[in-house]
Structures are given as C-alpha cells and as structure tokens.
PDB file of N, CA and C in Angstrom:
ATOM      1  N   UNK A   1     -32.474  66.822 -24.989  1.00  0.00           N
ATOM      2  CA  UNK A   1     -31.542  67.804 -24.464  1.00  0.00           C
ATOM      3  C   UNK A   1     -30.311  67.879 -25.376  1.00  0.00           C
ATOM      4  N   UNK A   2     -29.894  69.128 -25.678  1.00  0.00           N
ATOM      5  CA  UNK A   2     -28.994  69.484 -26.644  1.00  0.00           C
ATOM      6  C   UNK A   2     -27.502  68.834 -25.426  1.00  0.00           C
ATOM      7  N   UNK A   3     -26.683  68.140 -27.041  1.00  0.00           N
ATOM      8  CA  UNK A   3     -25.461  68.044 -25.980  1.00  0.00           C
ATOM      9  C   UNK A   3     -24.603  69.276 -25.746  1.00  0.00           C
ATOM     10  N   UNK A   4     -24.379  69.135 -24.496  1.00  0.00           N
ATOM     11  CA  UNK A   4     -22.892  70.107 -24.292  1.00  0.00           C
ATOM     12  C   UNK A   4     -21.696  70.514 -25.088  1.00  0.00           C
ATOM     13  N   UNK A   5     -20.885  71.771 -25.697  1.00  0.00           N
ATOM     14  CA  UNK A   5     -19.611  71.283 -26.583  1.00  0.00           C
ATOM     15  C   UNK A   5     -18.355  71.209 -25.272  1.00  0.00           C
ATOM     16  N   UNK A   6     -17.538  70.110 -25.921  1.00  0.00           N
ATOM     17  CA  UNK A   6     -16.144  70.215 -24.812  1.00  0.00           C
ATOM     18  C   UNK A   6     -15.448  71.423 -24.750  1.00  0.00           C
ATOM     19  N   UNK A   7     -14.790  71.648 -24.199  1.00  0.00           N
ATOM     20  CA  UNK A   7     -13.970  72.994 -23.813  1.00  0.00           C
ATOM     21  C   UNK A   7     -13.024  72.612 -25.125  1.00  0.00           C
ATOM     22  N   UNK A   8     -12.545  74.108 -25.547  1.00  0.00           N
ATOM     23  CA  UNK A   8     -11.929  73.875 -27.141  1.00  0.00           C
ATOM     24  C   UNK A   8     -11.851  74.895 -27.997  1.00  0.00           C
ATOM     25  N   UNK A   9     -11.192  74.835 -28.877  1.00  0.00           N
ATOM     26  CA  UNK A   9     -11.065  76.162 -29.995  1.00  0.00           C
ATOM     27  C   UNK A   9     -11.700  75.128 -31.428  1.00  0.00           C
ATOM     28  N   UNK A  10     -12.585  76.851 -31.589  1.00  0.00           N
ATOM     29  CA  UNK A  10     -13.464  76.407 -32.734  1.00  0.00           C
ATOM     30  C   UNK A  10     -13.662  77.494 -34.046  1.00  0.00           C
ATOM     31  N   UNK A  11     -14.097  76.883 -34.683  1.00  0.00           N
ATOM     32  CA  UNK A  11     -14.449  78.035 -35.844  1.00  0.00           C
ATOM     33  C   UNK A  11     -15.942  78.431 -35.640  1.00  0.00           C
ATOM     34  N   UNK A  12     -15.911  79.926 -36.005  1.00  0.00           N
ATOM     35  CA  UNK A  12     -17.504  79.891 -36.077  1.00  0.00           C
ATOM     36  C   UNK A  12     -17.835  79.898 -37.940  1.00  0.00           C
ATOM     37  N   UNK A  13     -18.923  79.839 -38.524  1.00  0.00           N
ATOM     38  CA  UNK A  13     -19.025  79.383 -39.845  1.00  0.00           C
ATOM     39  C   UNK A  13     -18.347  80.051 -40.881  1.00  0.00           C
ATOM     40  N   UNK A  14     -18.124  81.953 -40.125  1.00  0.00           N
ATOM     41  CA  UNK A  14     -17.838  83.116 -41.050  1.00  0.00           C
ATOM     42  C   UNK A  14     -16.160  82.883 -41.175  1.00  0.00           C
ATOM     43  N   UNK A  15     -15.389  81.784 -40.433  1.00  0.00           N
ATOM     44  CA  UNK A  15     -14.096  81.721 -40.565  1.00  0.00           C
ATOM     45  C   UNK A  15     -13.565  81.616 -41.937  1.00  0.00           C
ATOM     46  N   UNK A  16     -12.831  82.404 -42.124  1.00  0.00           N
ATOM     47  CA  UNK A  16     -11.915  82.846 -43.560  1.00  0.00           C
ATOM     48  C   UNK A  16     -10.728  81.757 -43.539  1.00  0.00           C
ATOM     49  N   UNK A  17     -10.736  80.619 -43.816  1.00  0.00           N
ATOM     50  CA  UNK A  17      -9.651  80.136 -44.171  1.00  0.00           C
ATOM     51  C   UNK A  17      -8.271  80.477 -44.955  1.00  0.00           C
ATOM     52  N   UNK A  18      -8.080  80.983 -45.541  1.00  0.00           N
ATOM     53  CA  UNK A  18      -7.096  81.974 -46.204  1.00  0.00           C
ATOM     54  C   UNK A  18      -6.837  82.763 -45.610  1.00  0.00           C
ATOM     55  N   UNK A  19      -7.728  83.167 -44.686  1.00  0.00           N
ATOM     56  CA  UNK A  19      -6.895  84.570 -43.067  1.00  0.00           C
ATOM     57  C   UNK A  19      -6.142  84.237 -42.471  1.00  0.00           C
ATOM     58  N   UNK A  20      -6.004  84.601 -41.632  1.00  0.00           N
ATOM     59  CA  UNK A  20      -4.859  83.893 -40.432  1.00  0.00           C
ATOM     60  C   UNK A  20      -5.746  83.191 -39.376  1.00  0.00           C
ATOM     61  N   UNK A  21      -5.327  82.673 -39.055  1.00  0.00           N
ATOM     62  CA  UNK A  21      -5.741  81.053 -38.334  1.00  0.00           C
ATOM     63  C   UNK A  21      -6.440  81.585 -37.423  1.00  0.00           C
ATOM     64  N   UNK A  22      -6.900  82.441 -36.763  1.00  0.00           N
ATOM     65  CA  UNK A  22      -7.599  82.895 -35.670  1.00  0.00           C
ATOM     66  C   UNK A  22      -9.305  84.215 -36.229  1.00  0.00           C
ATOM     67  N   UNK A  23      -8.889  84.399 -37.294  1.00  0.00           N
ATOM     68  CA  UNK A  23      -9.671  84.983 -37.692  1.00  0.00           C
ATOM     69  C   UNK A  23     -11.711  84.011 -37.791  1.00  0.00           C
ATOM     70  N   UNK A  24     -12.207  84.512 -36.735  1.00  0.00           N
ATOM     71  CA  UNK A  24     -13.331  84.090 -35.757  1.00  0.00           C
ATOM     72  C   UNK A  24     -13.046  82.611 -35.489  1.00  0.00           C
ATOM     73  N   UNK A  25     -12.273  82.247 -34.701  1.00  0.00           N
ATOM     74  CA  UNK A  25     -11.515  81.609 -33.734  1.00  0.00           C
ATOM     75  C   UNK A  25     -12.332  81.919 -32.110  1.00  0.00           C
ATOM     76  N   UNK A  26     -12.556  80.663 -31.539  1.00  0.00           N
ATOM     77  CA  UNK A  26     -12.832  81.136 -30.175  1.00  0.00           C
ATOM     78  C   UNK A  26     -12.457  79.937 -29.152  1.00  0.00           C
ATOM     79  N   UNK A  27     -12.034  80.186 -28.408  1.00  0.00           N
ATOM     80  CA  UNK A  27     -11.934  79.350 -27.055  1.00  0.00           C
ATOM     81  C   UNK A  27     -12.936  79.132 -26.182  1.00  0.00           C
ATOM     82  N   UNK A  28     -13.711  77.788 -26.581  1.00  0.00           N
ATOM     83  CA  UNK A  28     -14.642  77.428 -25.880  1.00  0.00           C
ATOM     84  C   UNK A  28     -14.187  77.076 -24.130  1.00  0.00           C
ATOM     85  N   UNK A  29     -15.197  77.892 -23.128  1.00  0.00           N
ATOM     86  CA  UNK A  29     -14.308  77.726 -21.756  1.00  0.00           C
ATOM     87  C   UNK A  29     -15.044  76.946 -20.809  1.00  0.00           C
ATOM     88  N   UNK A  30     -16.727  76.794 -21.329  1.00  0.00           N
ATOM     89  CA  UNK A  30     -17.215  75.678 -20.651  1.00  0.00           C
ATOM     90  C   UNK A  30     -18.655  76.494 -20.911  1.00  0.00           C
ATOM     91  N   UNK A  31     -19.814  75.806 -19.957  1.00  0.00           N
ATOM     92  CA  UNK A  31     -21.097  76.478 -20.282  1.00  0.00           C
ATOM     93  C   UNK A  31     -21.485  77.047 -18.453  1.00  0.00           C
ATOM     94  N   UNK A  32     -22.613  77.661 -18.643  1.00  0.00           N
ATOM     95  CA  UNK A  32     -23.290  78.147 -17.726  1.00  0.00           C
ATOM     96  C   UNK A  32     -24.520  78.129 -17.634  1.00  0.00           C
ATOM     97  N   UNK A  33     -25.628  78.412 -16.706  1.00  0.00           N
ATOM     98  CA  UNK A  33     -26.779  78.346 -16.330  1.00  0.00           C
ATOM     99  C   UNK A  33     -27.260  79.697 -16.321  1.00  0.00           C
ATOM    100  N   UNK A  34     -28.212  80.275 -17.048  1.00  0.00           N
ATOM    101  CA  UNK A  34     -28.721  81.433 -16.498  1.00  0.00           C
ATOM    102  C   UNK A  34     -29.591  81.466 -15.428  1.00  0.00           C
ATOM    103  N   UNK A  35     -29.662  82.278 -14.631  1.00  0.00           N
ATOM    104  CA  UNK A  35     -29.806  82.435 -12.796  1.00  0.00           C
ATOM    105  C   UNK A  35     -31.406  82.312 -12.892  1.00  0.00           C
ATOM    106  N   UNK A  36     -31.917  83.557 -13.533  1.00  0.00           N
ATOM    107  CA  UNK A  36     -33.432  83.638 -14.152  1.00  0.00           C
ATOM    108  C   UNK A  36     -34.488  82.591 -14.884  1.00  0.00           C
ATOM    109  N   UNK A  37     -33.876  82.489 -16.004  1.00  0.00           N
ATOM    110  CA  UNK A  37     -34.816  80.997 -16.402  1.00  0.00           C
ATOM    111  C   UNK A  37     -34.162  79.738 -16.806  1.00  0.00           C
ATOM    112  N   UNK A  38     -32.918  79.662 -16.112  1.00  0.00           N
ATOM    113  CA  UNK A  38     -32.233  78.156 -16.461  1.00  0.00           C
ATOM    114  C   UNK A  38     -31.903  77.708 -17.879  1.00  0.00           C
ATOM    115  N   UNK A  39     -31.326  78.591 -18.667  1.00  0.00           N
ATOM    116  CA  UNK A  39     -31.252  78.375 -20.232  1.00  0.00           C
ATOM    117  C   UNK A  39     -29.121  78.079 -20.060  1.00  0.00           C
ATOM    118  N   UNK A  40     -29.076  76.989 -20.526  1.00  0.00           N
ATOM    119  CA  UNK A  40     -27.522  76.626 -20.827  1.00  0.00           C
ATOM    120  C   UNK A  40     -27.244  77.426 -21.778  1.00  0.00           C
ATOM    121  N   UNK A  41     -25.904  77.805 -21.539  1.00  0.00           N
ATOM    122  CA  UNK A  41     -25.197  78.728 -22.091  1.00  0.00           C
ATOM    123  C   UNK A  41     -23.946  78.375 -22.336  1.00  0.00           C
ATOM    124  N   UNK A  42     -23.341  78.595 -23.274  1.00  0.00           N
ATOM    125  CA  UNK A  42     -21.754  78.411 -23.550  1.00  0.00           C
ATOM    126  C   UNK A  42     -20.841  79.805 -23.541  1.00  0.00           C
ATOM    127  N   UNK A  43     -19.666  79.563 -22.743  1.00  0.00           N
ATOM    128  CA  UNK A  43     -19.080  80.646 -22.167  1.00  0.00           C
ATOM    129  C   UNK A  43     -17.770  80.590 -23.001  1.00  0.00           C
ATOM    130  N   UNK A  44     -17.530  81.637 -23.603  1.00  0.00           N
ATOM    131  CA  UNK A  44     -16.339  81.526 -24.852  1.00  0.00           C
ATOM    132  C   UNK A  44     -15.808  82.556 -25.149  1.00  0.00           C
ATOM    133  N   UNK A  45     -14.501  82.956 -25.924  1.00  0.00           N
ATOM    134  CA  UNK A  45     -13.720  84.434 -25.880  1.00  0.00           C
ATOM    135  C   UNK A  45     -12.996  84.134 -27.280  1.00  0.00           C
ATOM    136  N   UNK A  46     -13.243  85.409 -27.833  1.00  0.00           N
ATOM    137  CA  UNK A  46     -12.272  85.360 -29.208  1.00  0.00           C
ATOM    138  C   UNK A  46     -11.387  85.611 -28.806  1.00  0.00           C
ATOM    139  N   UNK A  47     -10.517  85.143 -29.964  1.00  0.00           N
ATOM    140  CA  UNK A  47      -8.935  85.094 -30.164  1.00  0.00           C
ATOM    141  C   UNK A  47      -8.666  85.964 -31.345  1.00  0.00           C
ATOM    142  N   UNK A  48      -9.016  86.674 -31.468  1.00  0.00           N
ATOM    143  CA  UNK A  48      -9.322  87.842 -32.313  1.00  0.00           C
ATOM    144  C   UNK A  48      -9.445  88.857 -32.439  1.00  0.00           C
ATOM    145  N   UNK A  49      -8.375  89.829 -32.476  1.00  0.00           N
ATOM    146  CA  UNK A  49      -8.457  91.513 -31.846  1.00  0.00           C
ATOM    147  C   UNK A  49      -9.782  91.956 -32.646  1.00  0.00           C
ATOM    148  N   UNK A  50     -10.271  92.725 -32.001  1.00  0.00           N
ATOM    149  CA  UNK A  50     -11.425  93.819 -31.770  1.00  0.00           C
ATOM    150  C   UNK A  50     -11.687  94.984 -31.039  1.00  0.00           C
ATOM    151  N   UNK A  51     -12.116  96.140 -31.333  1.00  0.00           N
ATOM    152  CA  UNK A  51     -12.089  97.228 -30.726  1.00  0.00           C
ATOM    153  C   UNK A  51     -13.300  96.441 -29.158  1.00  0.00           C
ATOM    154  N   UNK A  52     -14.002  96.021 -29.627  1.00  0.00           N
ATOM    155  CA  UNK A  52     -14.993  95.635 -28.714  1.00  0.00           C
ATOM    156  C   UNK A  52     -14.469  94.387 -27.739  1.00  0.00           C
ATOM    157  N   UNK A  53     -13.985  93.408 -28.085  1.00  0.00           N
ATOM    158  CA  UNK A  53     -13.235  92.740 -27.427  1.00  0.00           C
ATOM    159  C   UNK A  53     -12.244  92.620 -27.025  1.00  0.00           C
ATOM    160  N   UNK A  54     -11.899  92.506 -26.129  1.00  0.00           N
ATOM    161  CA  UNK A  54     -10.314  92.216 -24.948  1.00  0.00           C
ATOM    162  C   UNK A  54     -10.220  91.167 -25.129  1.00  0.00           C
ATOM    163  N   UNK A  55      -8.933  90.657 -24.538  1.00  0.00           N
ATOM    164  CA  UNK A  55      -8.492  89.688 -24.413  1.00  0.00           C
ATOM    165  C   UNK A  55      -9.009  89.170 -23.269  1.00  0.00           C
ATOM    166  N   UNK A  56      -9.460  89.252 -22.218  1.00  0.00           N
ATOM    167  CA  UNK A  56     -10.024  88.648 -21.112  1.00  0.00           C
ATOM    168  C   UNK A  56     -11.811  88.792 -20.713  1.00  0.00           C
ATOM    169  N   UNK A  57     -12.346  89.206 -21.976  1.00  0.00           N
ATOM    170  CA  UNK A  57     -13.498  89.643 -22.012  1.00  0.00           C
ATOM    171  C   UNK A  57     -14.279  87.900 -22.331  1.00  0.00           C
ATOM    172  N   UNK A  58     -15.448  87.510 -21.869  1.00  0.00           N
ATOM    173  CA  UNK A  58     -16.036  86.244 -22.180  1.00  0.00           C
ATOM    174  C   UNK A  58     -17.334  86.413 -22.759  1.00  0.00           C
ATOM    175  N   UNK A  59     -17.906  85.576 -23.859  1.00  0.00           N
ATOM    176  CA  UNK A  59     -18.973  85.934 -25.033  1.00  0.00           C
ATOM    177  C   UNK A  59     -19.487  84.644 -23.970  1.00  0.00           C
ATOM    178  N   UNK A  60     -20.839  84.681 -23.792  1.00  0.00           N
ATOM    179  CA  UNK A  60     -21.986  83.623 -23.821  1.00  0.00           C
ATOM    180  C   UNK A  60     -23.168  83.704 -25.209  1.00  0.00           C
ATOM    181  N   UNK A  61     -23.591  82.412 -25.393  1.00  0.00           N
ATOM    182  CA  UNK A  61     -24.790  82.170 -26.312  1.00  0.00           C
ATOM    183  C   UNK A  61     -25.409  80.769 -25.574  1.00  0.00           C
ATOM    184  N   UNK A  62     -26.488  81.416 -25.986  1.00  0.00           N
ATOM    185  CA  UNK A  62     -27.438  79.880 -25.457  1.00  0.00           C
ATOM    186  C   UNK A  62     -27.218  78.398 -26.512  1.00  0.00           C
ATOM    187  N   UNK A  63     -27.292  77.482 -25.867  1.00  0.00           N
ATOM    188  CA  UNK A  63     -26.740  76.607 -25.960  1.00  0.00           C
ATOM    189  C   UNK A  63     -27.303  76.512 -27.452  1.00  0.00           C
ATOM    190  N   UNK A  64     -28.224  76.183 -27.583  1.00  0.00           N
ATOM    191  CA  UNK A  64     -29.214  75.636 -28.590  1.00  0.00           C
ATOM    192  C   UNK A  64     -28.859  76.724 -29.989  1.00  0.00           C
ATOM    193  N   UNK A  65     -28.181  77.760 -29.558  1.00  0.00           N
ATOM    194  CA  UNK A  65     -27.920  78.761 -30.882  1.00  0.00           C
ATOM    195  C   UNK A  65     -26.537  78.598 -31.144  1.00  0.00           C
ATOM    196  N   UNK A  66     -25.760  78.429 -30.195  1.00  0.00           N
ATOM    197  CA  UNK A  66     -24.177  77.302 -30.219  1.00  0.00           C
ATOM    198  C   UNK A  66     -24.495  76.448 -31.112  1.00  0.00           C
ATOM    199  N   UNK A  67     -25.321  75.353 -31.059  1.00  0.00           N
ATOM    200  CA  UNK A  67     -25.283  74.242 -31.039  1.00  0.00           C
ATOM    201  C   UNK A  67     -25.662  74.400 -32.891  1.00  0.00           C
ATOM    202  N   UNK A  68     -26.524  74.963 -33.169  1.00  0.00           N
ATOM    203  CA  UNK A  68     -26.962  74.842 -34.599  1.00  0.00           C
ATOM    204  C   UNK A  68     -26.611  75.055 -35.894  1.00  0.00           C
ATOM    205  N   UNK A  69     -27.455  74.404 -37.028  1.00  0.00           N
ATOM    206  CA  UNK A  69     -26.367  74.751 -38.030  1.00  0.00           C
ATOM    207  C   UNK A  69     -27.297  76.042 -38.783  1.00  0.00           C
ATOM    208  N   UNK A  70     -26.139  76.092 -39.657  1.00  0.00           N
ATOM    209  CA  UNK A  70     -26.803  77.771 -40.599  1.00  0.00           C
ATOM    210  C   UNK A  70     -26.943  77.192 -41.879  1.00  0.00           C
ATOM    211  N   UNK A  71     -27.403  77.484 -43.067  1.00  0.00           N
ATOM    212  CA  UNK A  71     -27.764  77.692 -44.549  1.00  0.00           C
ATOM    213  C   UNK A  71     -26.690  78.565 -44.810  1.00  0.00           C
ATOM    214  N   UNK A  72     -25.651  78.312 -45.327  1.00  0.00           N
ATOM    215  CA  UNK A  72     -24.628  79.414 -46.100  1.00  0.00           C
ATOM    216  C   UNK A  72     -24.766  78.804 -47.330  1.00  0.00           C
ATOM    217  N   UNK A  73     -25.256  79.592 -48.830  1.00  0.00           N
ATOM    218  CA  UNK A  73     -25.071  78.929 -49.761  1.00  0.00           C
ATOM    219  C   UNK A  73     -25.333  78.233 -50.605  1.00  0.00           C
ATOM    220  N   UNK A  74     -27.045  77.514 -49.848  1.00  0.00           N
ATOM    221  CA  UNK A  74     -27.793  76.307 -50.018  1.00  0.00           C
ATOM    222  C   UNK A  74     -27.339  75.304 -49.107  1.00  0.00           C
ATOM    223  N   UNK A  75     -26.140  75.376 -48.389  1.00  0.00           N
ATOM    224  CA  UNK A  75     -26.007  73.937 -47.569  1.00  0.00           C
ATOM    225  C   UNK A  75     -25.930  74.416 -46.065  1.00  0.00           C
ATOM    226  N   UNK A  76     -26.108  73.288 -45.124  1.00  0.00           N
ATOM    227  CA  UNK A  76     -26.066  73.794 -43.848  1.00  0.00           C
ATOM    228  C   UNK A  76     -24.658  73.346 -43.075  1.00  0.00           C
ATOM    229  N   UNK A  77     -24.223  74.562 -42.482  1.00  0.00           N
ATOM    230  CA  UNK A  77     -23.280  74.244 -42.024  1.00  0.00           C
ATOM    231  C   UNK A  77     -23.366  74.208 -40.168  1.00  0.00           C
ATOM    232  N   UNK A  78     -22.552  74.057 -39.209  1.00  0.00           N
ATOM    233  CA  UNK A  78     -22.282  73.943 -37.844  1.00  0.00           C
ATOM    234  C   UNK A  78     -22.103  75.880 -37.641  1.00  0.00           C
ATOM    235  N   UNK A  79     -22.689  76.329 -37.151  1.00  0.00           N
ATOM    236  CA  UNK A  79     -22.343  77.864 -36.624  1.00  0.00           C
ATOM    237  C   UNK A  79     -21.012  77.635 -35.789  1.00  0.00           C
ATOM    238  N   UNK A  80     -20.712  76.781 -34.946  1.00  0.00           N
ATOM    239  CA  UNK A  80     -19.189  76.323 -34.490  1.00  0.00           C
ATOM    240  C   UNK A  80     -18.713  75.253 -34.676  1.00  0.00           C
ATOM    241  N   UNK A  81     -17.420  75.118 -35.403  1.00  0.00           N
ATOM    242  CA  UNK A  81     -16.852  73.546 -35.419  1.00  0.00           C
ATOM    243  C   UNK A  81     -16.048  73.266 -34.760  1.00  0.00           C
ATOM    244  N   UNK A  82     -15.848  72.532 -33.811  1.00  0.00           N
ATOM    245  CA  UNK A  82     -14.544  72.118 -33.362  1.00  0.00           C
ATOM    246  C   UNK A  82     -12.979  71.686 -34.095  1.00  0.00           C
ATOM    247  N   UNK A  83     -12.201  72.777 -33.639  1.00  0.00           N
ATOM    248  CA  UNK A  83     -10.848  72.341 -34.104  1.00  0.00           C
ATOM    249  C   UNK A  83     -10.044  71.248 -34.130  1.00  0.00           C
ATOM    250  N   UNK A  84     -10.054  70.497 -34.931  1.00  0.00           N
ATOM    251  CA  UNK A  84      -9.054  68.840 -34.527  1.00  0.00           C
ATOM    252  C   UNK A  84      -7.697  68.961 -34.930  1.00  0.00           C
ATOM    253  N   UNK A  85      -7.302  70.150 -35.894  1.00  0.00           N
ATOM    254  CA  UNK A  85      -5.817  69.802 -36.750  1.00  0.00           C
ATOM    255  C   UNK A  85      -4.712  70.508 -35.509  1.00  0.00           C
ATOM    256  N   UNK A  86      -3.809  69.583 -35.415  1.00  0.00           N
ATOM    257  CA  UNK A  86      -3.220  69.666 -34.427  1.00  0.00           C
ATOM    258  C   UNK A  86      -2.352  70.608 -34.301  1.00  0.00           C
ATOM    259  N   UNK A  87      -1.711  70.807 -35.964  1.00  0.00           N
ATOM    260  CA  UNK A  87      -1.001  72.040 -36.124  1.00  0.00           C
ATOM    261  C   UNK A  87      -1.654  73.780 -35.862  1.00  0.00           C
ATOM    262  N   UNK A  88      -2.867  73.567 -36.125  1.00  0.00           N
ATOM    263  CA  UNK A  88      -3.915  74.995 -35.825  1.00  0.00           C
ATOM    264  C   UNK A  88      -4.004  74.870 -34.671  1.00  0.00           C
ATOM    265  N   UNK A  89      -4.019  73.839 -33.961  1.00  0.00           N
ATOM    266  CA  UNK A  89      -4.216  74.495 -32.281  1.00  0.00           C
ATOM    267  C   UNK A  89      -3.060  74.582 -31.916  1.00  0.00           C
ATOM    268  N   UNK A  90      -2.285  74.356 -32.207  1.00  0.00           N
ATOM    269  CA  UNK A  90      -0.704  74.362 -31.199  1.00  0.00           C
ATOM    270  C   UNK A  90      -0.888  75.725 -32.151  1.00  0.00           C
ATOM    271  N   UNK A  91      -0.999  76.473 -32.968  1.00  0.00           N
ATOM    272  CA  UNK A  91      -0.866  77.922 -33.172  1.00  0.00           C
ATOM    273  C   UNK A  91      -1.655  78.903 -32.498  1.00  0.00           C
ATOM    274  N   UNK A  92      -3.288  78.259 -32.240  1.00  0.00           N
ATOM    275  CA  UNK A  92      -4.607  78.787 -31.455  1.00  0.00           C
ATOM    276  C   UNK A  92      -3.755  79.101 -29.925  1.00  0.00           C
ATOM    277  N   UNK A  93      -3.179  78.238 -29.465  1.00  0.00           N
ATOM    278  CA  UNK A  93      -2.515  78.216 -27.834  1.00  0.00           C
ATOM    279  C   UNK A  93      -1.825  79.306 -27.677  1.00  0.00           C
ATOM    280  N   UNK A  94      -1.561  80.000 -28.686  1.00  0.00           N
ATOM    281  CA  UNK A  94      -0.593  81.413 -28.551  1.00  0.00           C
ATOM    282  C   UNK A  94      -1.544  82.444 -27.724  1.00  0.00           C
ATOM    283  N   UNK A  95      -2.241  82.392 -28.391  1.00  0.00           N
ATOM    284  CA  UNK A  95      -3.714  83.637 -28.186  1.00  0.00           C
ATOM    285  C   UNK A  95      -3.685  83.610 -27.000  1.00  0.00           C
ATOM    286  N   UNK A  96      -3.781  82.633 -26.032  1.00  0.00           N
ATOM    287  CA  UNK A  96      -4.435  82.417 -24.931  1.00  0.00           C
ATOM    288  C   UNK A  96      -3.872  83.840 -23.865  1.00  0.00           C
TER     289      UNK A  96
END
C-alpha cells in the first residue's frame, strides 16, 4: 500500500525555480476515498492564478499517480515534493 503524503505545500516536477515561489505550488489538504471503487485520492489546490482555477477550487489525483516519479531528462524525479525550506513556506502561507 502506497503511503499517504502529509498535508503540505509541494512542488510538482514542472516547478520553475527562478519563477516566483508558487509557480506549480500546491497545498496538499489531505486524501479521499472514491465512493465507486475505493481508489485513494489526494485532495489539493494551487496556489497559482489560472483562468481555470480559483482560489477555493480543490484538484484530486489518485494516490498512486501523486505518489510517483517521472523521467525528466534521463533521471527520475518525484511528480510532487514536499516543501521543507522554511523561508518558502512562510511565503507559500500568503496564498492561502
């Protein structure tokens, strides 16, 4: 069983470091169950203006496509990483 991610702001892989700190940024808000065939899901919202996204709008993905890594490059990376630098999240907390 795939583990769970903690609630949290993360990068997804396409994050532009040289952008501004939120650029594909998301606030992980916890996971869910789908009703139909029981597939875990992670329930999450960019911090990232978009014509398509609001600010109070919530993205799900199944866990297992959360959870994995990608080939960018020749190497594999995490499709989401968790944020640890303390200074980027005390900036991430604005968004909210």
């Amino acid at each position: 069983m795939l583990r769970r991610p903690q609630k949290g702001f993360y990068y997804h892989f396409k994050h532009d470091p040289t952008g501004l700190e939120n650029n594909f940024a998301y606030e992980v808000m916890g996971t869910a169950i789908h009703t139909e065939d029981k597939e875990v899901c992670v329930v999450y919202r960019p911090l990232y203006k978009s014509s398509f996204f609001g600010k109070n709008n919530f993205l799900i993905r199944p866990l297992e496509n959360f959870t994995e890594k990608m080939k960018v490059d020749g190497k594999f990376k995490k499709r989401f990483s968790l944020i640890k630098d303390k200074k980027i999240l005390a900036r991430l907390r604005r968004y909210k």
